[in-house]
PDB file of N, CA and C in Angstrom:
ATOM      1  N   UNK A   1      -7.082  -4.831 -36.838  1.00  0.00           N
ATOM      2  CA  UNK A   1      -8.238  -4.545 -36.006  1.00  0.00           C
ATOM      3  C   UNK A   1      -8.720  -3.120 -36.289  1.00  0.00           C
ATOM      4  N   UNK A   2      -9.860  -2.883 -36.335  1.00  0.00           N
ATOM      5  CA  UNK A   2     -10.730  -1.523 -36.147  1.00  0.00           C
ATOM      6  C   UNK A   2     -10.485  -0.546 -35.070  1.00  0.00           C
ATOM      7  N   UNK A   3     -10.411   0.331 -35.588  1.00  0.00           N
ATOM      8  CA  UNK A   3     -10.741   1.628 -34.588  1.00  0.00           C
ATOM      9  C   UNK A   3     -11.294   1.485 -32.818  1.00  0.00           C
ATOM     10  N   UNK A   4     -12.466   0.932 -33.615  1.00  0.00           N
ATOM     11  CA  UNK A   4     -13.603   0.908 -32.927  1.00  0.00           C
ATOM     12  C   UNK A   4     -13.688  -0.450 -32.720  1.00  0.00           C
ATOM     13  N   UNK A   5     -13.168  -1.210 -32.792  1.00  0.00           N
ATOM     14  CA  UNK A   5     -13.222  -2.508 -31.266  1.00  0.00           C
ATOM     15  C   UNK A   5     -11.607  -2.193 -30.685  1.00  0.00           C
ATOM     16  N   UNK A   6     -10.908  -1.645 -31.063  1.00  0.00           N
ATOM     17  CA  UNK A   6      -9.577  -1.423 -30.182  1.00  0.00           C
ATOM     18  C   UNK A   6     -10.297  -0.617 -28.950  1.00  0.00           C
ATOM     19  N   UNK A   7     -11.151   0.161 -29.411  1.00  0.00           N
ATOM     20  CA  UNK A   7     -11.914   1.339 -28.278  1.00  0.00           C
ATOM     21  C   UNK A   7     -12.301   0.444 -27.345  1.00  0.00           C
ATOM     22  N   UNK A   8     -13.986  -0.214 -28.089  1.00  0.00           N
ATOM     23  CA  UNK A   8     -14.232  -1.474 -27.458  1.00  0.00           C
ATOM     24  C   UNK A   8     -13.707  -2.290 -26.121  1.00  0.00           C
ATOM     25  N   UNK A   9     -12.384  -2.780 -26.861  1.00  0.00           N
ATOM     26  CA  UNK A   9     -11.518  -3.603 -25.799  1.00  0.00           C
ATOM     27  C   UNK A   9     -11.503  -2.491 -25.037  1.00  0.00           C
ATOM     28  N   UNK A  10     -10.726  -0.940 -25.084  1.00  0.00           N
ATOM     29  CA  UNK A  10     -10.119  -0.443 -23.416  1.00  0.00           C
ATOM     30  C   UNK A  10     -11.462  -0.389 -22.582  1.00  0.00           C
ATOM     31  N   UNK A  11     -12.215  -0.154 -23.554  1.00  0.00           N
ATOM     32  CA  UNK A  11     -13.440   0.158 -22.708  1.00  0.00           C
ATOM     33  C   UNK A  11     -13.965  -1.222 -21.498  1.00  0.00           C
ATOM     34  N   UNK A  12     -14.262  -2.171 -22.027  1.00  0.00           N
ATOM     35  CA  UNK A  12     -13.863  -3.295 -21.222  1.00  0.00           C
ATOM     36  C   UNK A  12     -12.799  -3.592 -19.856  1.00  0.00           C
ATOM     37  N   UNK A  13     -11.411  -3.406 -20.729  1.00  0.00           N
ATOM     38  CA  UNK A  13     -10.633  -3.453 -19.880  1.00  0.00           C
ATOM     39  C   UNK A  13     -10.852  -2.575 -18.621  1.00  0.00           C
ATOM     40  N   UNK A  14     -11.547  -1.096 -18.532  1.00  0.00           N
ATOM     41  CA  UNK A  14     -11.501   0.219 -17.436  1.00  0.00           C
ATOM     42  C   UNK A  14     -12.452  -0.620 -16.788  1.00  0.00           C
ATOM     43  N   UNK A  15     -14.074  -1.130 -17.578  1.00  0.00           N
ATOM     44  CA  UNK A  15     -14.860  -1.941 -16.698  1.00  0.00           C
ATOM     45  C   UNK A  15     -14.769  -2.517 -16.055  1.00  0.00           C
ATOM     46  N   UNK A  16     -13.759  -3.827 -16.390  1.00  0.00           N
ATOM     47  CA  UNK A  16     -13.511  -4.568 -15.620  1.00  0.00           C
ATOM     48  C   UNK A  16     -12.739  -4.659 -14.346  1.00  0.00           C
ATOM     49  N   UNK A  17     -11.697  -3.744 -14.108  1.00  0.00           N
ATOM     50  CA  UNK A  17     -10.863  -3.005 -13.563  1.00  0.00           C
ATOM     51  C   UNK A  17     -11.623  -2.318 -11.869  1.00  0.00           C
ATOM     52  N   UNK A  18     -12.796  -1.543 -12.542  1.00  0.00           N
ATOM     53  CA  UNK A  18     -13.713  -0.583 -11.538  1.00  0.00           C
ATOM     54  C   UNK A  18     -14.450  -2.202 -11.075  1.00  0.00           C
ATOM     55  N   UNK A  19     -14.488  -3.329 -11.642  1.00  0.00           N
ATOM     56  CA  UNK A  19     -15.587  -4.173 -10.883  1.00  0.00           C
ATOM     57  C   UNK A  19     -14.458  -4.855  -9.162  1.00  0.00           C
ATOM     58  N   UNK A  20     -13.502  -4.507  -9.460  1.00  0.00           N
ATOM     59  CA  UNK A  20     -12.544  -5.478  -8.205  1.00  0.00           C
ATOM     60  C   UNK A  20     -13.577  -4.946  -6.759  1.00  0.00           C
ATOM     61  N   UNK A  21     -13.704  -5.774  -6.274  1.00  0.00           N
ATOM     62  CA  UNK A  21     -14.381  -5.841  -4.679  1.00  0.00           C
ATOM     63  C   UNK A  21     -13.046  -4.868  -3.812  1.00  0.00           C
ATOM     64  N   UNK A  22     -13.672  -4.480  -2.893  1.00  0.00           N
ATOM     65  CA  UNK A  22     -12.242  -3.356  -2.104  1.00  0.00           C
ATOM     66  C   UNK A  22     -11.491  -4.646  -1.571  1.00  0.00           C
ATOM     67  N   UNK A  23     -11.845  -5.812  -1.352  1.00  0.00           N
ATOM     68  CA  UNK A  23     -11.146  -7.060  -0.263  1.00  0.00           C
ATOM     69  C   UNK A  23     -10.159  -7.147  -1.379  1.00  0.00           C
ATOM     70  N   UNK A  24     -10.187  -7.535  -2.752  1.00  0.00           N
ATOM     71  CA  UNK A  24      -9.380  -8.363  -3.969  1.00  0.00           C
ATOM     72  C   UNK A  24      -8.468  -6.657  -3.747  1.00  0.00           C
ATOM     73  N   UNK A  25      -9.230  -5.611  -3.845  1.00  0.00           N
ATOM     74  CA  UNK A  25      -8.498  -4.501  -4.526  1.00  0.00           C
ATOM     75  C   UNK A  25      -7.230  -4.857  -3.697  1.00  0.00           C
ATOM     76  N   UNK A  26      -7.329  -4.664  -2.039  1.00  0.00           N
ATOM     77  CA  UNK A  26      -6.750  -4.619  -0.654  1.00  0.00           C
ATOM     78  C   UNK A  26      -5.200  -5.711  -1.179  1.00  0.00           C
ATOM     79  N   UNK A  27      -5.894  -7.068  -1.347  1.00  0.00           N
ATOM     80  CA  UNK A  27      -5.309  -8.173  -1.605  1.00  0.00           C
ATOM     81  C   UNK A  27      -4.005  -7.851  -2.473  1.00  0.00           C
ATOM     82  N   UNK A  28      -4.541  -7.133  -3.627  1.00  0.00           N
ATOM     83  CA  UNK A  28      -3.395  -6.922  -5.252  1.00  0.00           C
ATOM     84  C   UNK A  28      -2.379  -5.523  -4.538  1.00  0.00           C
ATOM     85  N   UNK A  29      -2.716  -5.026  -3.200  1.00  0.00           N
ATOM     86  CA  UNK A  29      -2.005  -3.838  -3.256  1.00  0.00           C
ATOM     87  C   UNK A  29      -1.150  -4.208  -2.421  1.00  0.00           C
ATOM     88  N   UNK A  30      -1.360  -5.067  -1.713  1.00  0.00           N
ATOM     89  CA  UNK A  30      -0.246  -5.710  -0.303  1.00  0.00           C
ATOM     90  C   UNK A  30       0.498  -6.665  -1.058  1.00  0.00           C
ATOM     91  N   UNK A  31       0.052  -7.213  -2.094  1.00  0.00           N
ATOM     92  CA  UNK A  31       1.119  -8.244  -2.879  1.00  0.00           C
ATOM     93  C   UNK A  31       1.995  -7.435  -4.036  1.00  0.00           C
ATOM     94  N   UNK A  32       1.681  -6.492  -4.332  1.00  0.00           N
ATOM     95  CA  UNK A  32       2.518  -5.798  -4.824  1.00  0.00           C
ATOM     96  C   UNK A  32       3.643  -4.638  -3.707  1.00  0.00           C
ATOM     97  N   UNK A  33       3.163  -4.325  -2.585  1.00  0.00           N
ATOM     98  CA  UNK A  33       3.389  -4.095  -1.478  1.00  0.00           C
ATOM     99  C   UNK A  33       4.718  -5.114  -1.294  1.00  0.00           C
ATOM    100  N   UNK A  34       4.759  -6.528  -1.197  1.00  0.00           N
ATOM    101  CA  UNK A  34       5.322  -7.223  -1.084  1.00  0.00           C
ATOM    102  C   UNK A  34       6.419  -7.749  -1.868  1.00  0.00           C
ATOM    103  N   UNK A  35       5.856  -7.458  -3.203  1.00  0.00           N
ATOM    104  CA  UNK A  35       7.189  -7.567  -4.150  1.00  0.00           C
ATOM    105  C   UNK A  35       7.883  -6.640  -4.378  1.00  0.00           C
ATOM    106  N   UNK A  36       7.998  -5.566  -3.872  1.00  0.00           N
ATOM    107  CA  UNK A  36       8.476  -4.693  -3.937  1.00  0.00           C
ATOM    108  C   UNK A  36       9.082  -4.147  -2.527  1.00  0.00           C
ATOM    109  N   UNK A  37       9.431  -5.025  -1.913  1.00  0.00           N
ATOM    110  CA  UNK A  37       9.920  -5.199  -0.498  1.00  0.00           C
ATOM    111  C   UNK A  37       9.345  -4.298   0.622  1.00  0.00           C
ATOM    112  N   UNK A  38       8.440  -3.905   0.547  1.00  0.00           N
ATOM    113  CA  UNK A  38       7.993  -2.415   1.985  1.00  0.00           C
ATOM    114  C   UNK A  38       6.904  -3.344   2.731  1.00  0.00           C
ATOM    115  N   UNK A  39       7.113  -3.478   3.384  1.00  0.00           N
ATOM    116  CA  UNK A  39       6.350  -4.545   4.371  1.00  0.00           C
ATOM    117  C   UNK A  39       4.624  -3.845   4.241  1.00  0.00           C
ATOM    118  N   UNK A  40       3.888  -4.749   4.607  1.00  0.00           N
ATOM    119  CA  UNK A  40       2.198  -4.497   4.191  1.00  0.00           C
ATOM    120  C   UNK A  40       1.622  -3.368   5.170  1.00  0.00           C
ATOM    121  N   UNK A  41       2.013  -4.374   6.540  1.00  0.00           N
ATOM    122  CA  UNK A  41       1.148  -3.766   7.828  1.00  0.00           C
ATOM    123  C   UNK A  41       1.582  -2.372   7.960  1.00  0.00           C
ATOM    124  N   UNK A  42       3.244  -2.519   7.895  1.00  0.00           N
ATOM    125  CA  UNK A  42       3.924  -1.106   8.663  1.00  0.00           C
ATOM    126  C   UNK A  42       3.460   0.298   8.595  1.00  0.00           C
ATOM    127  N   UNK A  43       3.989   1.300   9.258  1.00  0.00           N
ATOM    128  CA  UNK A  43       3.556   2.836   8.522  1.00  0.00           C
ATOM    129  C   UNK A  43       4.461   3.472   8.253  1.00  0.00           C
ATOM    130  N   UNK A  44       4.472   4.503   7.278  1.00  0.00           N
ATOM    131  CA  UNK A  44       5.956   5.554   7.262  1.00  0.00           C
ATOM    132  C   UNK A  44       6.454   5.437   8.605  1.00  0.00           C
ATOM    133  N   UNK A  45       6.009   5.769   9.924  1.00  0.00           N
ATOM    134  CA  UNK A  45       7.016   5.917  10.433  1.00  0.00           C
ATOM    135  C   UNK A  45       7.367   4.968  11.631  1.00  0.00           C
ATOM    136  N   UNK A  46       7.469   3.914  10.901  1.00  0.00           N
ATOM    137  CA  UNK A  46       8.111   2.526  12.238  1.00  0.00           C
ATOM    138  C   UNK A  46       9.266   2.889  12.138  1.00  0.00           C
ATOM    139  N   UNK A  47      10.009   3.703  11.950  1.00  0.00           N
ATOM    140  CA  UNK A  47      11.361   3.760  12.027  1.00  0.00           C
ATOM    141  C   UNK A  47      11.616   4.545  13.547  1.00  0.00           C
ATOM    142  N   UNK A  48      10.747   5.766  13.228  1.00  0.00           N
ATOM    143  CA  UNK A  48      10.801   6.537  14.630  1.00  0.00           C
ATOM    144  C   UNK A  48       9.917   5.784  15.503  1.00  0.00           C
ATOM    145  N   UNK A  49       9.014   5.323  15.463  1.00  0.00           N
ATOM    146  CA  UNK A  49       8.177   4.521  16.311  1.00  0.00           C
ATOM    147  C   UNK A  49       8.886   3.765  16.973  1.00  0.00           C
ATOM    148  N   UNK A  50       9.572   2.394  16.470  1.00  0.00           N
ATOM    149  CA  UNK A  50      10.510   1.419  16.618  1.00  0.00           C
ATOM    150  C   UNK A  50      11.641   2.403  17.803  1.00  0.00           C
ATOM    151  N   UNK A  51      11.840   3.177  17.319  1.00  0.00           N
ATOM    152  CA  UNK A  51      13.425   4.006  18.041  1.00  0.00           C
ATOM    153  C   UNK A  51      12.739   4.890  18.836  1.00  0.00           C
ATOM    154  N   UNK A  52      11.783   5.277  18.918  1.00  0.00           N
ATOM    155  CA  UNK A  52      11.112   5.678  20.401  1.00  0.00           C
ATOM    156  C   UNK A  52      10.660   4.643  21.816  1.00  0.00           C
ATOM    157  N   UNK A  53       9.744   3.276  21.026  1.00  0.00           N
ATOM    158  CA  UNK A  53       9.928   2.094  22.170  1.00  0.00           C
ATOM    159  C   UNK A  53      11.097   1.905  22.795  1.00  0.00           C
ATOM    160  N   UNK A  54      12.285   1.896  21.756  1.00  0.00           N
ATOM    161  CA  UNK A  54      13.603   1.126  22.423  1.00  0.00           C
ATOM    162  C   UNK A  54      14.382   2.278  23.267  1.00  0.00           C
ATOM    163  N   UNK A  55      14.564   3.279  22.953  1.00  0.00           N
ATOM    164  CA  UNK A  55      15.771   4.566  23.914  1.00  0.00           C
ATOM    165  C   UNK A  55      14.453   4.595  25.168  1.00  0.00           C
ATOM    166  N   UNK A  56      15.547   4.579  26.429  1.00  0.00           N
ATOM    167  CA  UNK A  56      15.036   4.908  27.532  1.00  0.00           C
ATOM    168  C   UNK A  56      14.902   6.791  27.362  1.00  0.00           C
ATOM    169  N   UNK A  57      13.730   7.177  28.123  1.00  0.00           N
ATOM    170  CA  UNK A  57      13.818   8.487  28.390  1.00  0.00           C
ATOM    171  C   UNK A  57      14.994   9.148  29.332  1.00  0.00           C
ATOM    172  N   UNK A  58      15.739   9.949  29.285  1.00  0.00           N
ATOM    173  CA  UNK A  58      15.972  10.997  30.276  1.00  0.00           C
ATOM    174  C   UNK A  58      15.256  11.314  31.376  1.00  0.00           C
ATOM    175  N   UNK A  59      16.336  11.243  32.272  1.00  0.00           N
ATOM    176  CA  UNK A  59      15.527  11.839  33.580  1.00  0.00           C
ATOM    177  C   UNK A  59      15.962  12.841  34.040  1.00  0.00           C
ATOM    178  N   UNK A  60      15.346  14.008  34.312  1.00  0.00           N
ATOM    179  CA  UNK A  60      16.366  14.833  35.028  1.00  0.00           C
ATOM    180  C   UNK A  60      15.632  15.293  36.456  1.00  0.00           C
ATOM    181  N   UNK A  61      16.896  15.203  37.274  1.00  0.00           N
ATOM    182  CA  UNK A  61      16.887  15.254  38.469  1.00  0.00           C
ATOM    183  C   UNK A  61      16.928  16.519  39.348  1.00  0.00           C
ATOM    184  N   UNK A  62      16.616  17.452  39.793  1.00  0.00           N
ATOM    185  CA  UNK A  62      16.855  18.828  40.239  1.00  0.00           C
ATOM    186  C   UNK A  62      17.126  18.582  42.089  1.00  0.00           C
ATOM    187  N   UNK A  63      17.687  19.534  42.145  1.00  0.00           N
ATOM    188  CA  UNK A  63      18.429  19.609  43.742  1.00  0.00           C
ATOM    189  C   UNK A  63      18.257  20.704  44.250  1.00  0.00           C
TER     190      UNK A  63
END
């Protein structure tokens, strides 16, 4: 192959790439999201989130 349709092709390929709709983009990032085990919806920090719902607060009592 030529120089210049190897160019060609990437050039294509970047085009085609920039045409994904944000919905498809959304779609390919949560399924890779997914194979790669980190859940879609969550945020960094459901961990503290999660463990703030569940521990009761402290109370303190004065006399």
């Amino acid at each position: 192959m030529s120089e210049k349709f190897i160019r060609h092709l990437g050039r294509e390929k970047v085009r085609r790439r920039q045409r994904l709709s944000k919905a498809r983009a959304g779609r390919l990032a949560a399924q890779d999201q997914q194979q790669q085990g980190t859940p879609v919806t969550g945020s960094k920090n459901d961990a503290y989130d999660t463990a703030e719902e569940t521990t009761t607060p402290e109370v303190s009592t004065k006399k």
